[in-house]
Protein backbone atom coordinates (compact mmCIF):
# COMPACT_ATOMS: atom_id res chain seq x y z
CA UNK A 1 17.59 127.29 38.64
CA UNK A 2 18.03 124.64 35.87
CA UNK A 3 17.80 126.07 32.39
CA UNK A 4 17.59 123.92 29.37
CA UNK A 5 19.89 123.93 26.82
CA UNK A 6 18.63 123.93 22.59
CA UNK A 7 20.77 121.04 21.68
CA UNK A 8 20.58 122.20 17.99
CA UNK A 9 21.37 125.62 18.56
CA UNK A 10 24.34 124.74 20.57
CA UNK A 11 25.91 122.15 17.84
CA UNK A 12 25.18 125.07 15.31
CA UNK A 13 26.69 128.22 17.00
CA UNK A 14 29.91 126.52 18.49
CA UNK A 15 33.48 127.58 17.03
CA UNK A 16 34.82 123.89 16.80
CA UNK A 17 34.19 121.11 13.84
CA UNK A 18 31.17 118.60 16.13
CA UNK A 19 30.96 115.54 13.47
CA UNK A 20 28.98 112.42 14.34
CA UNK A 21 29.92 109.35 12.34
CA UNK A 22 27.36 106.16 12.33
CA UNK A 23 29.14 102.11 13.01
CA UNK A 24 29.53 102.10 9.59
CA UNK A 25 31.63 105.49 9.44
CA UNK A 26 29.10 106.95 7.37
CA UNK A 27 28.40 110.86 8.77
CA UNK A 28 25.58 111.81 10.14
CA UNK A 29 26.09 115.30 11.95
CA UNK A 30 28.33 117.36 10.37
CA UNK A 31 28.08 121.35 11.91
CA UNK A 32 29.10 124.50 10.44
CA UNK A 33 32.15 124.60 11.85
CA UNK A 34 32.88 121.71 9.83
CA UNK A 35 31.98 123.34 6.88
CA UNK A 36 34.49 126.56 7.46
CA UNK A 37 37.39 124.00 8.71
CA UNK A 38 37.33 121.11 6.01
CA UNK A 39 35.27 123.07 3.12
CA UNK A 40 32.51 120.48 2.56
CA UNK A 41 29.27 121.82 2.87
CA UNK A 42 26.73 119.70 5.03
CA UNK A 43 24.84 118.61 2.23
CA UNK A 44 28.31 117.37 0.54
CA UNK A 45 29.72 115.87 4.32
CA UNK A 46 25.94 113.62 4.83
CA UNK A 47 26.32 109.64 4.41
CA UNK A 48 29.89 110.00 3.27
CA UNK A 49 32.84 107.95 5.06
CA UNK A 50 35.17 109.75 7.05
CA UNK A 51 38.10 108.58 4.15
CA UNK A 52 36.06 112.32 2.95
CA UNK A 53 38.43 113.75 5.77
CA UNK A 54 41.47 111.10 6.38
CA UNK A 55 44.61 111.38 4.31
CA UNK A 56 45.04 108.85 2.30
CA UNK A 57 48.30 107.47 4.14
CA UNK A 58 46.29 107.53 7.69
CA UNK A 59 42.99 105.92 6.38
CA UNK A 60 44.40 102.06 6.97
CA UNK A 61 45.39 102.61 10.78
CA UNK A 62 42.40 104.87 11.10
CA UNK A 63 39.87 102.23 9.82
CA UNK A 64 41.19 99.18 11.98
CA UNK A 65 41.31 101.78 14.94
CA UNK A 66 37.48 102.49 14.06
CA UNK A 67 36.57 99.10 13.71
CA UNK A 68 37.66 97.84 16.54
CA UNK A 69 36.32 100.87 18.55
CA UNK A 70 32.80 99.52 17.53
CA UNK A 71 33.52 96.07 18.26
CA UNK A 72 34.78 96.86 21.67
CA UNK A 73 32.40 99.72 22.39
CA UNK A 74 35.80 101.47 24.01
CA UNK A 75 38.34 103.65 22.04
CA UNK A 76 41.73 103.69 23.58
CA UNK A 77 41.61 107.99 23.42
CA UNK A 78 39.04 108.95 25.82
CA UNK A 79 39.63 112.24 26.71
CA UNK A 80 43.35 112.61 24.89
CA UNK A 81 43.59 115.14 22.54
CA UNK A 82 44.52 114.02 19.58
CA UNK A 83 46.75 115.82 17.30
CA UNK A 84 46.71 114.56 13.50
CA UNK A 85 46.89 115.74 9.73
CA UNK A 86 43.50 116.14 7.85
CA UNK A 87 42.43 116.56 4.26
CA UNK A 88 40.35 119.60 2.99
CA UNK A 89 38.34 119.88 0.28
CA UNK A 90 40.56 121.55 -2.14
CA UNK A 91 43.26 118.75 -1.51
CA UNK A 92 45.58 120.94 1.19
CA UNK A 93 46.75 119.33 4.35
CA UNK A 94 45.23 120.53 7.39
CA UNK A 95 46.79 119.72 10.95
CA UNK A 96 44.05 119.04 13.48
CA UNK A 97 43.36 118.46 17.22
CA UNK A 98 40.47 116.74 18.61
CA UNK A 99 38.85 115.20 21.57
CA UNK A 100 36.41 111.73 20.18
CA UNK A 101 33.47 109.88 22.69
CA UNK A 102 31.54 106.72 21.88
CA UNK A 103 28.09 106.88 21.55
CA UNK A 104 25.76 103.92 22.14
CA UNK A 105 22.37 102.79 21.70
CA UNK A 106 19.45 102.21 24.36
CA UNK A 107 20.65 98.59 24.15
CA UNK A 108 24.43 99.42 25.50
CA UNK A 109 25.93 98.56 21.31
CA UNK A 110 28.19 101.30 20.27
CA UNK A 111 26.40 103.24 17.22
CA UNK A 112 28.83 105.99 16.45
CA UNK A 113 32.07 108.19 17.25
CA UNK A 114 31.69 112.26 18.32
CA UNK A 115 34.43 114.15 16.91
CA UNK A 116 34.81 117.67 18.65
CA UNK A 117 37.61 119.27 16.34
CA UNK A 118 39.79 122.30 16.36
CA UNK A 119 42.18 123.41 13.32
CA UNK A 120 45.40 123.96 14.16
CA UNK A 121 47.13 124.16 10.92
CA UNK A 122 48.39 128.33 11.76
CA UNK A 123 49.44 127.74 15.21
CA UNK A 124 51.43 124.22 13.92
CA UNK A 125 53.28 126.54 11.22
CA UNK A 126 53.97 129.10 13.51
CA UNK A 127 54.89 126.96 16.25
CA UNK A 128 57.87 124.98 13.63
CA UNK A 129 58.76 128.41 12.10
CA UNK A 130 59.82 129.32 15.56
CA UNK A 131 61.45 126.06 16.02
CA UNK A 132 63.34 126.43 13.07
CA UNK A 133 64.66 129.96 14.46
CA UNK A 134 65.74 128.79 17.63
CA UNK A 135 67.53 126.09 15.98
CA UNK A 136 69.31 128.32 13.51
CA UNK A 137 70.12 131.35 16.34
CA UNK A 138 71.73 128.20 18.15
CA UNK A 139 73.50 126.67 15.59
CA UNK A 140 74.59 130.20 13.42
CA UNK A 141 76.34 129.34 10.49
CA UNK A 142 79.76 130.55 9.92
């Protein structure tokens, strides 16, 4: 039995950030998840560029990377999960990882990027804090 699925209702209730930027990396979706994870409200996220979410030091490499995704209608992820620093709202440093798809138009042209994104900015920490113990149980200084 094939059930259909409320499109809406699943973008809404999911636990990951689902953002939808246009060719022009303007926003278009932006879910609640993305609200909770980067701070901006939906009405705040709409029609801005993705720079809204990029650190300043990654927004060169991730602009060419962008552009040329929509020139080429390919992006050289695909299913790789990507694992990169973000910005919130109130200026802190998030770390993020995240899957990305090309969308297209009837006509074939790429139109946009999907974002599905997951914050990992407590695991990260607590993944380096252990680091940093295992380091200093190996190396105990005398």
């Amino acid at each position: 039995m094939k059930t259909s699925v409320d499109l809406l209702q699943l973008v809404e209730c999911v636990g990951d950030a689902i953002i939808v930027a246009d060719a022009q990396e303007k926003i278009v979706l932006w879910n609640p998840a993305a609200t909770r994870i980067f701070g901006y409200s939906e009405a705040e996220a709409l029609s801005q560029s993705l720079d809204l979410i990029v650190p300043e030091r990654q927004r060169q490499r991730h602009n060419e990377g962008y552009s040329k995704s929509m020139e080429t209608g390919t992006t050289r992820y695909g299913t790789s999960l990507l694992k990169v620093p973000a910005k919130h709202k109130n200026g802190s440093t998030l770390s993020i990882a995240f899957t990305v798809g090309m969308l297209f138009d009837a006509n074939q042209k790429p139109n946009g990027v999907v974002a599905v994104i997951r914050d990992e900015t407590e695991r990260f920490a607590q993944e380096r804090a252990l680091k940093r113990r295992l380091a200093d149980l190996e190396n105990p200084q005398t």
